[in-house]
Structures are given as structure tokens and as C-alpha cells.
Protein backbone atom coordinates (compact mmCIF):
# COMPACT_ATOMS: atom_id res chain seq x y z
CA UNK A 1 170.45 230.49 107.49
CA UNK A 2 170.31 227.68 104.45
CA UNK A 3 169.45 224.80 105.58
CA UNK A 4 170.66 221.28 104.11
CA UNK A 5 169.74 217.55 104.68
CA UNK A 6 172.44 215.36 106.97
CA UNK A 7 172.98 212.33 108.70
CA UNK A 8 173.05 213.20 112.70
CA UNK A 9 173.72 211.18 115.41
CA UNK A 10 172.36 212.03 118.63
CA UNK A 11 171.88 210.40 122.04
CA UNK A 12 168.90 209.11 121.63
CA UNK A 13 168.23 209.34 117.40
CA UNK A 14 170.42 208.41 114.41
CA UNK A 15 168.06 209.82 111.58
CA UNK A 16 167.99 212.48 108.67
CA UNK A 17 167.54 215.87 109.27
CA UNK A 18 167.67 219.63 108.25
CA UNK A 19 170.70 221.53 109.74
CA UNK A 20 172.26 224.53 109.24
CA UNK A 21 174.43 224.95 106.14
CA UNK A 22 178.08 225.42 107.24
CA UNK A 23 179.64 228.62 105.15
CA UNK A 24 183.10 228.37 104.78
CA UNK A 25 185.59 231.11 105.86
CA UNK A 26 189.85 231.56 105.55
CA UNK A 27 191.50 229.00 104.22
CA UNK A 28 187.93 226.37 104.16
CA UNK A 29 186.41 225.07 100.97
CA UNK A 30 182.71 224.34 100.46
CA UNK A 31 182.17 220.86 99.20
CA UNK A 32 179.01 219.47 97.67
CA UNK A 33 179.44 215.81 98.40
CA UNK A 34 178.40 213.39 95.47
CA UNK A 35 179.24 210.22 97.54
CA UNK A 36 180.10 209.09 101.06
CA UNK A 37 181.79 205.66 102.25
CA UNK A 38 181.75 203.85 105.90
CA UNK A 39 184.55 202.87 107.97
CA UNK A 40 183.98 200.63 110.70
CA UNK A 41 184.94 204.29 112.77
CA UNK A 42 181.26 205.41 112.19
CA UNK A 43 179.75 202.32 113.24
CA UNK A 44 181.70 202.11 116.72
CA UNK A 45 180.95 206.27 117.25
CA UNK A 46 177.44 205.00 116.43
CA UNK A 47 177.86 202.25 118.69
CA UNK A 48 178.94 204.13 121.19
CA UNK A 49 182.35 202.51 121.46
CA UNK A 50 184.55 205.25 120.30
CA UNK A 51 186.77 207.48 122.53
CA UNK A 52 185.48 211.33 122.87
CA UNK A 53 182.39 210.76 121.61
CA UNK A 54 180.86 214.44 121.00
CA UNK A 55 177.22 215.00 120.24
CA UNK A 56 175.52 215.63 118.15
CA UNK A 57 177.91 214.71 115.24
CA UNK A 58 177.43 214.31 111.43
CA UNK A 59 179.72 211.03 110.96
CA UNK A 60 181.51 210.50 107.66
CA UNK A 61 185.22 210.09 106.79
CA UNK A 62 185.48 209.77 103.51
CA UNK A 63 183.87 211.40 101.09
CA UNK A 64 184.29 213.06 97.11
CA UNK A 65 182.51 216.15 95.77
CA UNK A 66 182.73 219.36 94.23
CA UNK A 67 183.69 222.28 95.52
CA UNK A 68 181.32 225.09 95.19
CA UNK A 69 182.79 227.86 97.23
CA UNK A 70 185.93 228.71 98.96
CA UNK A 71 186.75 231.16 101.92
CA UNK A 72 189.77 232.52 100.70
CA UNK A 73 189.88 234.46 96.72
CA UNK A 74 193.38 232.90 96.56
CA UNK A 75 191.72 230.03 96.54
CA UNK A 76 189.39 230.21 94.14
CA UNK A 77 191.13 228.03 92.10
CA UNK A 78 189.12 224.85 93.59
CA UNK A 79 186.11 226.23 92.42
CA UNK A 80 184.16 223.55 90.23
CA UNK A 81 186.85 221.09 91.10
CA UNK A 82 186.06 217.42 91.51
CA UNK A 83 188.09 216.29 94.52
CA UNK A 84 188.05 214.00 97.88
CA UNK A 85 188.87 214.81 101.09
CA UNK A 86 191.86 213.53 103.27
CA UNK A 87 190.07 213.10 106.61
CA UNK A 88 193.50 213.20 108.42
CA UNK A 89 193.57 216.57 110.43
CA UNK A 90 196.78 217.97 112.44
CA UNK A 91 198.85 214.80 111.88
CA UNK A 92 201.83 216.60 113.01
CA UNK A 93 205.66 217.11 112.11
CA UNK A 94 206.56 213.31 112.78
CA UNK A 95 205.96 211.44 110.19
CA UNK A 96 206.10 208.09 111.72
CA UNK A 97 203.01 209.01 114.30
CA UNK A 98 200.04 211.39 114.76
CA UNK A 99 199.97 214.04 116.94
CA UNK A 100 198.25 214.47 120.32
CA UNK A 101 196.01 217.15 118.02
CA UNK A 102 195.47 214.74 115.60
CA UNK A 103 191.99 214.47 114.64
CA UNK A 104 189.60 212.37 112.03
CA UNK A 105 186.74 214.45 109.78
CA UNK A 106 183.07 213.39 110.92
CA UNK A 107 183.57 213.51 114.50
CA UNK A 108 184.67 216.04 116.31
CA UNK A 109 183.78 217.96 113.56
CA UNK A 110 181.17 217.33 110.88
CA UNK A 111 181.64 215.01 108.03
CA UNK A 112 180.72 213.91 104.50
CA UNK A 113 177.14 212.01 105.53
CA UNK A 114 175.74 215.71 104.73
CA UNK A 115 174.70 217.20 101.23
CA UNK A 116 177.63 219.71 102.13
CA UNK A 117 180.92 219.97 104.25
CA UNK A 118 183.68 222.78 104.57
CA UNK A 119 187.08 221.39 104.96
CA UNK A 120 190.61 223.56 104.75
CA UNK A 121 191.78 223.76 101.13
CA UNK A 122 194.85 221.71 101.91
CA UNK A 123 192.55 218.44 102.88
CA UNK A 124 191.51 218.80 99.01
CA UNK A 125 192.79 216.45 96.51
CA UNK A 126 192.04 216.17 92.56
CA UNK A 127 189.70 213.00 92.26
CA UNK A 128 192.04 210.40 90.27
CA UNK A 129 191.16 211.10 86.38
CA UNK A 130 190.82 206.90 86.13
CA UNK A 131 188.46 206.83 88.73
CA UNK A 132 184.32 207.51 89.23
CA UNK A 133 183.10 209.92 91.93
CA UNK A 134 181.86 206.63 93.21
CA UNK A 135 185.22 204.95 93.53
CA UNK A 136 186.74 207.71 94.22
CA UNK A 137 184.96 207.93 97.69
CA UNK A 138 186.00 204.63 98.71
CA UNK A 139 189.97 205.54 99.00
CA UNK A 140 190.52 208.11 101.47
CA UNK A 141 190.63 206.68 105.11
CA UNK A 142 190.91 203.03 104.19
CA UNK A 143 193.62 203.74 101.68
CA UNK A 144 195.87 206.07 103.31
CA UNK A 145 195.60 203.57 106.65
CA UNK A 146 196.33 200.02 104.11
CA UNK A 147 199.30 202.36 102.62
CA UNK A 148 201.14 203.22 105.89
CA UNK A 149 200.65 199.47 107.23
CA UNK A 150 201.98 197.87 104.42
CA UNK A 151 204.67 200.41 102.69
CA UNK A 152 206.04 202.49 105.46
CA UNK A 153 205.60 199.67 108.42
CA UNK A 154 205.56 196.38 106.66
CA UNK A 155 208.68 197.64 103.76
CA UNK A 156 206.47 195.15 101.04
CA UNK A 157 208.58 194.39 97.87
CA UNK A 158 207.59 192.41 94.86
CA UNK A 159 208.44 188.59 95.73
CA UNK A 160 207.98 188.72 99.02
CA UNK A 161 204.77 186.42 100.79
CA UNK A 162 202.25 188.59 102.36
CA UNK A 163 199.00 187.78 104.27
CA UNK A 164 195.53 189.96 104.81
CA UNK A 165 193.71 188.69 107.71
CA UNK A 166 190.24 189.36 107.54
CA UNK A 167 189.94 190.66 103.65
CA UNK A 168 186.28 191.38 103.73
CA UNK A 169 187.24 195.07 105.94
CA UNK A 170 187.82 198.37 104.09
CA UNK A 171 191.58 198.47 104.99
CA UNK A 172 192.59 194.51 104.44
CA UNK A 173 190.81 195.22 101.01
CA UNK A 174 193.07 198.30 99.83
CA UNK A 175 196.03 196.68 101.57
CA UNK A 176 195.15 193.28 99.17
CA UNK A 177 194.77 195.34 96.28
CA UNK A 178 197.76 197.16 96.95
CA UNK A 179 200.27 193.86 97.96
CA UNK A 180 199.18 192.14 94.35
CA UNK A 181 199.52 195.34 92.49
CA UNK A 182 203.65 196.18 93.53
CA UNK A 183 204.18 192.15 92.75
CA UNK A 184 204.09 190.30 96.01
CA UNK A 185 202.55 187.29 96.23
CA UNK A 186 199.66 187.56 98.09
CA UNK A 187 197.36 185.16 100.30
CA UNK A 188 194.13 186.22 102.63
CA UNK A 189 192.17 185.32 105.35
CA UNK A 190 188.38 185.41 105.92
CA UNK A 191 185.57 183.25 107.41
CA UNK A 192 183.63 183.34 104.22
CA UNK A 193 184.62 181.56 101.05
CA UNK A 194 183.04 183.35 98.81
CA UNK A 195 185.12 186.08 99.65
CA UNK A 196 187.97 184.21 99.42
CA UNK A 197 187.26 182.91 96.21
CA UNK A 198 186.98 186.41 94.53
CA UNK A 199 189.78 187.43 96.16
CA UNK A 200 191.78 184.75 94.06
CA UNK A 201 189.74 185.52 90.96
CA UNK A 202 191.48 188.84 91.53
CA UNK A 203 194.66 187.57 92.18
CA UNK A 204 195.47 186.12 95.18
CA UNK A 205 197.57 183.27 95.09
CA UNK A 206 195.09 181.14 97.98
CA UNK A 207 193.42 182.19 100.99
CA UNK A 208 192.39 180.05 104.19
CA UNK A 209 189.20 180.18 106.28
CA UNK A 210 189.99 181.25 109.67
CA UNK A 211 187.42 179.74 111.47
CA UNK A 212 188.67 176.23 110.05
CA UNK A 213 191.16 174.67 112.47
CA UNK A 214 194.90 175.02 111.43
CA UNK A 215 193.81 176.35 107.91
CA UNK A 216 196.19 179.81 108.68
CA UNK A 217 199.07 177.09 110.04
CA UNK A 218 198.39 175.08 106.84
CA UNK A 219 198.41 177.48 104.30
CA UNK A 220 201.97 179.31 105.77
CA UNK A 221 203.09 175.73 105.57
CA UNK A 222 202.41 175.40 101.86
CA UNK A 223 204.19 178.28 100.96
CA UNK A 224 206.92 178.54 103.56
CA UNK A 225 205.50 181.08 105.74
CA UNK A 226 204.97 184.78 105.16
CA UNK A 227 207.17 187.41 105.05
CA UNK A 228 204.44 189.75 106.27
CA UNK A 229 201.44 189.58 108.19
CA UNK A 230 198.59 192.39 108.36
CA UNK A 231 196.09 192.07 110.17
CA UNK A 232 193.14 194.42 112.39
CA UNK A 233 192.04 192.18 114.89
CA UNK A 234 194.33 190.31 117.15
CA UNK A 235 192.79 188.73 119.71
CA UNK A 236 193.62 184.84 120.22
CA UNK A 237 194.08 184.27 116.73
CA UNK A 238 196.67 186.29 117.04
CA UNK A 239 199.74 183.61 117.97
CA UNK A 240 198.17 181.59 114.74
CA UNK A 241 199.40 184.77 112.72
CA UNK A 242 202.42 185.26 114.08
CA UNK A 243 203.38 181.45 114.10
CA UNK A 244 202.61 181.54 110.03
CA UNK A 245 205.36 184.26 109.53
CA UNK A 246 209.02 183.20 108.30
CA UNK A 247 212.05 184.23 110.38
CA UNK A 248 212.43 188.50 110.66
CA UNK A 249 208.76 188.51 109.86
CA UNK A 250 206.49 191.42 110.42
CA UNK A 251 203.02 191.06 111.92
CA UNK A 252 201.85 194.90 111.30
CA UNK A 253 198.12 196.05 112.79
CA UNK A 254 196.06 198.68 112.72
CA UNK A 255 193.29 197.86 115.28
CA UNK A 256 192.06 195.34 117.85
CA UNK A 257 188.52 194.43 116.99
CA UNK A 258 188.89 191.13 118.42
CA UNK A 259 190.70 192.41 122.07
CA UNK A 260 193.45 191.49 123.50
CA UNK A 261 195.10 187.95 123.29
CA UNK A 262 194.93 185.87 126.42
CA UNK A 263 198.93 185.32 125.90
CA UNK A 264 201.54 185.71 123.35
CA UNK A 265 204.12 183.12 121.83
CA UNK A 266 207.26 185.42 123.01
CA UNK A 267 209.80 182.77 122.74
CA UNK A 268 208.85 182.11 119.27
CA UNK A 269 208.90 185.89 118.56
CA UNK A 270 212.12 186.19 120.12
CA UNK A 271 213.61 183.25 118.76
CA UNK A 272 212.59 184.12 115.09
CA UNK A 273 213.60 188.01 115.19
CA UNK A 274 209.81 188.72 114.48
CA UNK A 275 208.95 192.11 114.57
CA UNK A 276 205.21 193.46 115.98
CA UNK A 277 204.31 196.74 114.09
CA UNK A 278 201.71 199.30 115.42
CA UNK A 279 200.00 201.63 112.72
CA UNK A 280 197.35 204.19 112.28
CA UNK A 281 196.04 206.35 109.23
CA UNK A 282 199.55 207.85 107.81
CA UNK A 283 201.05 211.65 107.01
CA UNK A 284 199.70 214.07 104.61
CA UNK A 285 202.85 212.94 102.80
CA UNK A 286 201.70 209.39 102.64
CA UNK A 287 198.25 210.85 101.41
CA UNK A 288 200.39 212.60 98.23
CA UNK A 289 202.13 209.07 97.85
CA UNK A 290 198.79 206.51 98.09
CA UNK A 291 197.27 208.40 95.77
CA UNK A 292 200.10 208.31 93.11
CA UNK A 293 200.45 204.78 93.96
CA UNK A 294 196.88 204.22 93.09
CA UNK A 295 197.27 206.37 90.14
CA UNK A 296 200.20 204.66 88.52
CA UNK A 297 198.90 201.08 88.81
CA UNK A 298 195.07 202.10 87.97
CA UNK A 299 193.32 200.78 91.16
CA UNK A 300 190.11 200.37 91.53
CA UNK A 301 188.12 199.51 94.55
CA UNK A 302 186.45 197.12 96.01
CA UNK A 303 182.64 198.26 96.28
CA UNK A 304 179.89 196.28 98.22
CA UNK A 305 176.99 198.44 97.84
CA UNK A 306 175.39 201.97 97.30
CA UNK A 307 172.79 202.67 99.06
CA UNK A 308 170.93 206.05 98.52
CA UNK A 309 170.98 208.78 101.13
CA UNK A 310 167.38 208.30 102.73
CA UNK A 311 168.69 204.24 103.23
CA UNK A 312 171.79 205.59 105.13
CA UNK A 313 170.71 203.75 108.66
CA UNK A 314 170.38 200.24 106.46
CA UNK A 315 174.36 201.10 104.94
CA UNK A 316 175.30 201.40 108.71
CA UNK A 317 173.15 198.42 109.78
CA UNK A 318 174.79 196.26 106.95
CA UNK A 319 178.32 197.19 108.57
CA UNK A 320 177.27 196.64 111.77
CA UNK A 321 175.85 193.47 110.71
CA UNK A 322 179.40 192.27 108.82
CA UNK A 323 177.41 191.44 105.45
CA UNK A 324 179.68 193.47 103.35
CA UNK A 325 182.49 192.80 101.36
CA UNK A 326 184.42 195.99 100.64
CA UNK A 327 183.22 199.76 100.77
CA UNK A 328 179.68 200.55 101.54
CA UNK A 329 178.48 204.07 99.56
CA UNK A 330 175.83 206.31 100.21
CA UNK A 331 174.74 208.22 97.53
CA UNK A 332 174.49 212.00 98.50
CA UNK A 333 173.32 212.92 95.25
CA UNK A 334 170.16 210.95 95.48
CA UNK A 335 168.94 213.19 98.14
């Protein structure tokens, strides 16, 4: 059996190592990745503080590559294609949630942190002409999850106010990129100001620093509150959010990083028709339409760092460590 070089977490060891080469069979492509990214996903199945954990697991969600091989010859099409991966496996027929099958590439099974991965065919996309292997390995997960938040949940249009809480994560990033690039005006949230000061050299119309007292109340105040509200980590400064949004307001999240709140506002939500949203990744279909999105207004990522593969423990330690601003990398290549 071949043997290649991959990331492994294991009970007691998160280190490099030489597996077994997986060899792809019916409808599976063989990928050789060129670049990996990190969601805050690996870091809390690192952590420990992920549901199902199963070990020992090669973590990695997103990912772009070549494909080298395929298991099918009607297939064989893909061959020498430069694609990425959508990590979104057995969504399911609804398109408004995931199945109880639904599962996430690097955990169960294997992921991109490896100098190889089979995937089925239909998780293959063409990389984006416009964009780098780099980029290109920064959209998949982060994108697809910022798409269904903000288009399917939070129904943006050009004009309307929209605020990211917490820019500096994957998601808020691609959900910021994508708000400014359909026309709506949009405004940020993060405890660092440098952050929020290239957000606004990228567009944003302001931001406010959350750990500031009233600086979210004051800035929905200066522009008459926000039609839309995305955010990842509730908690208690969750009642601040939903106090900034305008009558029929949506406060849309996609995680809880900060807990629960220790009470809600429910007259005011109530009283002001405001509507809380719930959202995960999105549909295969929503895959199809975030990457035509991203095609037809040119976007580029956000990119904090690339670290080579044999530095892939600092990448994670940097995440864990919240010193990055957009997507981490690892370079496969340099292995």
C-alpha cells in the first residue's frame, strides 16, 4: 500500500504522519490537494468540543486540488482538472435544512489536511478561472455557510443596512464581502480596530468595537438601525444585536461560540416583528449558486496566512489563539 504524509488527530497526538493512500473506487475521485484552509470546526474537533468525535481523523474541510484519478471511466473527464471540494455530504431533499445523514468532509471521514483525498465526483467543482489555487481553498465551507445566512435566510438586497458581528471569522468575512458586493450598505463588528479599519478600506461604511460600551447601540443609532443582523456568537451580546435592528429586522446565526444568553429582550422582539433566523452550511444548490455569485462579482478572499504543511499545528494554534483575520492556509504542496 502507498503511503502519503497527513495531518492526524489522535487521542493523545495531533502530528504528521505516513498513512495509507486512499484509492478511489465507483463514483470517487482522487484529489491531490494543493492547499487546505481552517474553519473554527477543526479547532473545536481538535479541542475536543465537537459532537461525534471519531478517531483517529484527518481534519480538513476545505480544500482545492487536482484530480489525478477517478473510480469510475465515465468519469474520467475530471482527470487533470483543477477543482475544490464542497465538504457538504448527504444534505438531503429539503432545501431549507440538512438531513439527519448530513455529514461534513474531514471528520467522519478524512479530509483535505492530507497530500491526497477521494471524494464522490459530484462534491467536485471547477476552481473559479479568476481565482488562485490559494484563494480558491478559502471558499468552500465558509462561503457556502455566509451564502445561505445572508441570501436564502437574511433575503439581503442592495440598499438595505446590514451588520457582521465579529468580522475577523471565516464566515462574517465571506458574508462582508458578499453584503458590499450585491450593494447593501454594510457595517461590522469586531474587538480589534485594525480589523475594522480594513474592513472600511474595503468598503464598509463604519464598524464599532464590541467590547466598547454602547458602540453596537451607537452605531445602529447613526444610521437608523439595521435591516439585518448576522452574527455567530450570541451569548449576552446578543440583546445589543437585536436592539440595533429596525422594525421586521432579521438577526440570522450560524453558531453559538459565545453560549447561550442569560435572557432575551422578547417584548422588544415581539413588539418590533423581529425575526430570529437559524442557519447552517446550505444545499448543493446553494453551492452551484455561491459560486456563480462569487464568479460574477470577482471575489476574492480574505487571507490571513499560509503556513506550510510541516507548520500545520502553529495554523491551528493561531486559530485557536484568535490572531487571525480571515482564512488560515496550509500549503500541501510544500510537503
Amino acid at each position: 500500500m502507498k503511503k502519503m504524509k497527513a495531518l492526524v488527530l489522535r487521542g493523545d497526538a495531533f502530528q504528521i504522519e505516513e498513512v495509507d493512500t486512499p484509492v478511489p473506487s465507483g463514483q470517487q475521485a482522487f484529489v491531490k490537494i494543493s492547499y487546505a484552509a481552517l474553519n473554527h470546526r477543526d479547532q473545536w474537533i481538535r479541542d475536543g468540543q465537537y459532537a461525534k468525535i471519531q478517531l483517529p481523523a484527518i481534519l480538513g474541510s476545505d480544500g482545492s486540488g487536482v484530480v489525478e484519478k477517478v473510480g469510475n471511466d465515465g468519469d474520467k473527464s475530471w482527470i487533470g482538472k483543477e477543482v475544490i471540494i464542497n465538504p457538504n455530504i448527504n444534505w438531503g431533499n429539503d432545501e431549507r435544512f440538512q438531513s439527519k445523514d448530513s455529514q461534513i468532509l474531514g471528520m467522519p471521514s478524512h479530509g483535505t489536511l492530507a497530500e491526497y483525498v477521494v471524494v464522490n465526483v459530484d462534491r467536485l467543482h471547477q476552481k473559479p478561472a479568476y481565482l488562485s489555487m490559494e484563494q480558491a481553498a478559502a471558499f468552500p465551507l465558509g462561503g457556502l455557510t455566509a451564502y445561505n445566512a445572508l441570501f436564502n435566510k437574511g433575503k439581503v438586497q442592495s440598499g438595505m443596512n446590514v451588520l457582521i458581528s465579529g468580522v475577523g471569522g471565516g464566515v462574517a468575512q465571506f458574508a462582508f464581502l458578499f453584503a458590499k458586493a450585491v450593494g447593501a450598505n454594510t457595517y461590522v463588528t469586531s474587538s480589534k480596530e485594525k480589523v475594522i479599519e480594513f474592513c472600511k478600506n474595503l468598503g464598509a461604511k463604519d464598524g464599532a468595537n464590541y467590547t466598547e460600551k454602547d458602540a453596537v447601540k451607537n452605531l445602529a443609532k447613526s444610521v437608523g438601525g439595521f435591516d439585518i443582523v448576522i452574527d455567530s456568537a450570541c451569548g449576552d451580546g446578543m440583546n445589543e444585536l437585536i436592539a440595533a435592528l429596525k422594525p421586521a429586522g432579521k438577526f440570522v446565526f450560524y453558531g453559538a461560540t459565545k453560549g447561550l444568553p442569560s435572557g432575551l429582550n422578547m417584548r422588544q422582539i415581539f413588539w418590533n416583528h423581529l425575526q430570529l433566523l437559524g442557519s447552517t452550511m446550505g444545499s448543493d444548490k446553494d453551492f452551484f449558486k455561491m459560486l456563480d455569485f462569487c464568479n460574477e462579482h470577482k471575489i476574492e478572499p480574505i487571507i490571513d496566512k499560509v503556513f506550510d504543511f510541516k507548520d500545520a499545528v502553529a495554523a491551528f494554534d493561531r486559530m485557536k489563539n484568535s490572531e487571525q483575520f480571515g482564512k488560515i492556509l496550509v500549503n500541501i504542496k510544500s510537503v
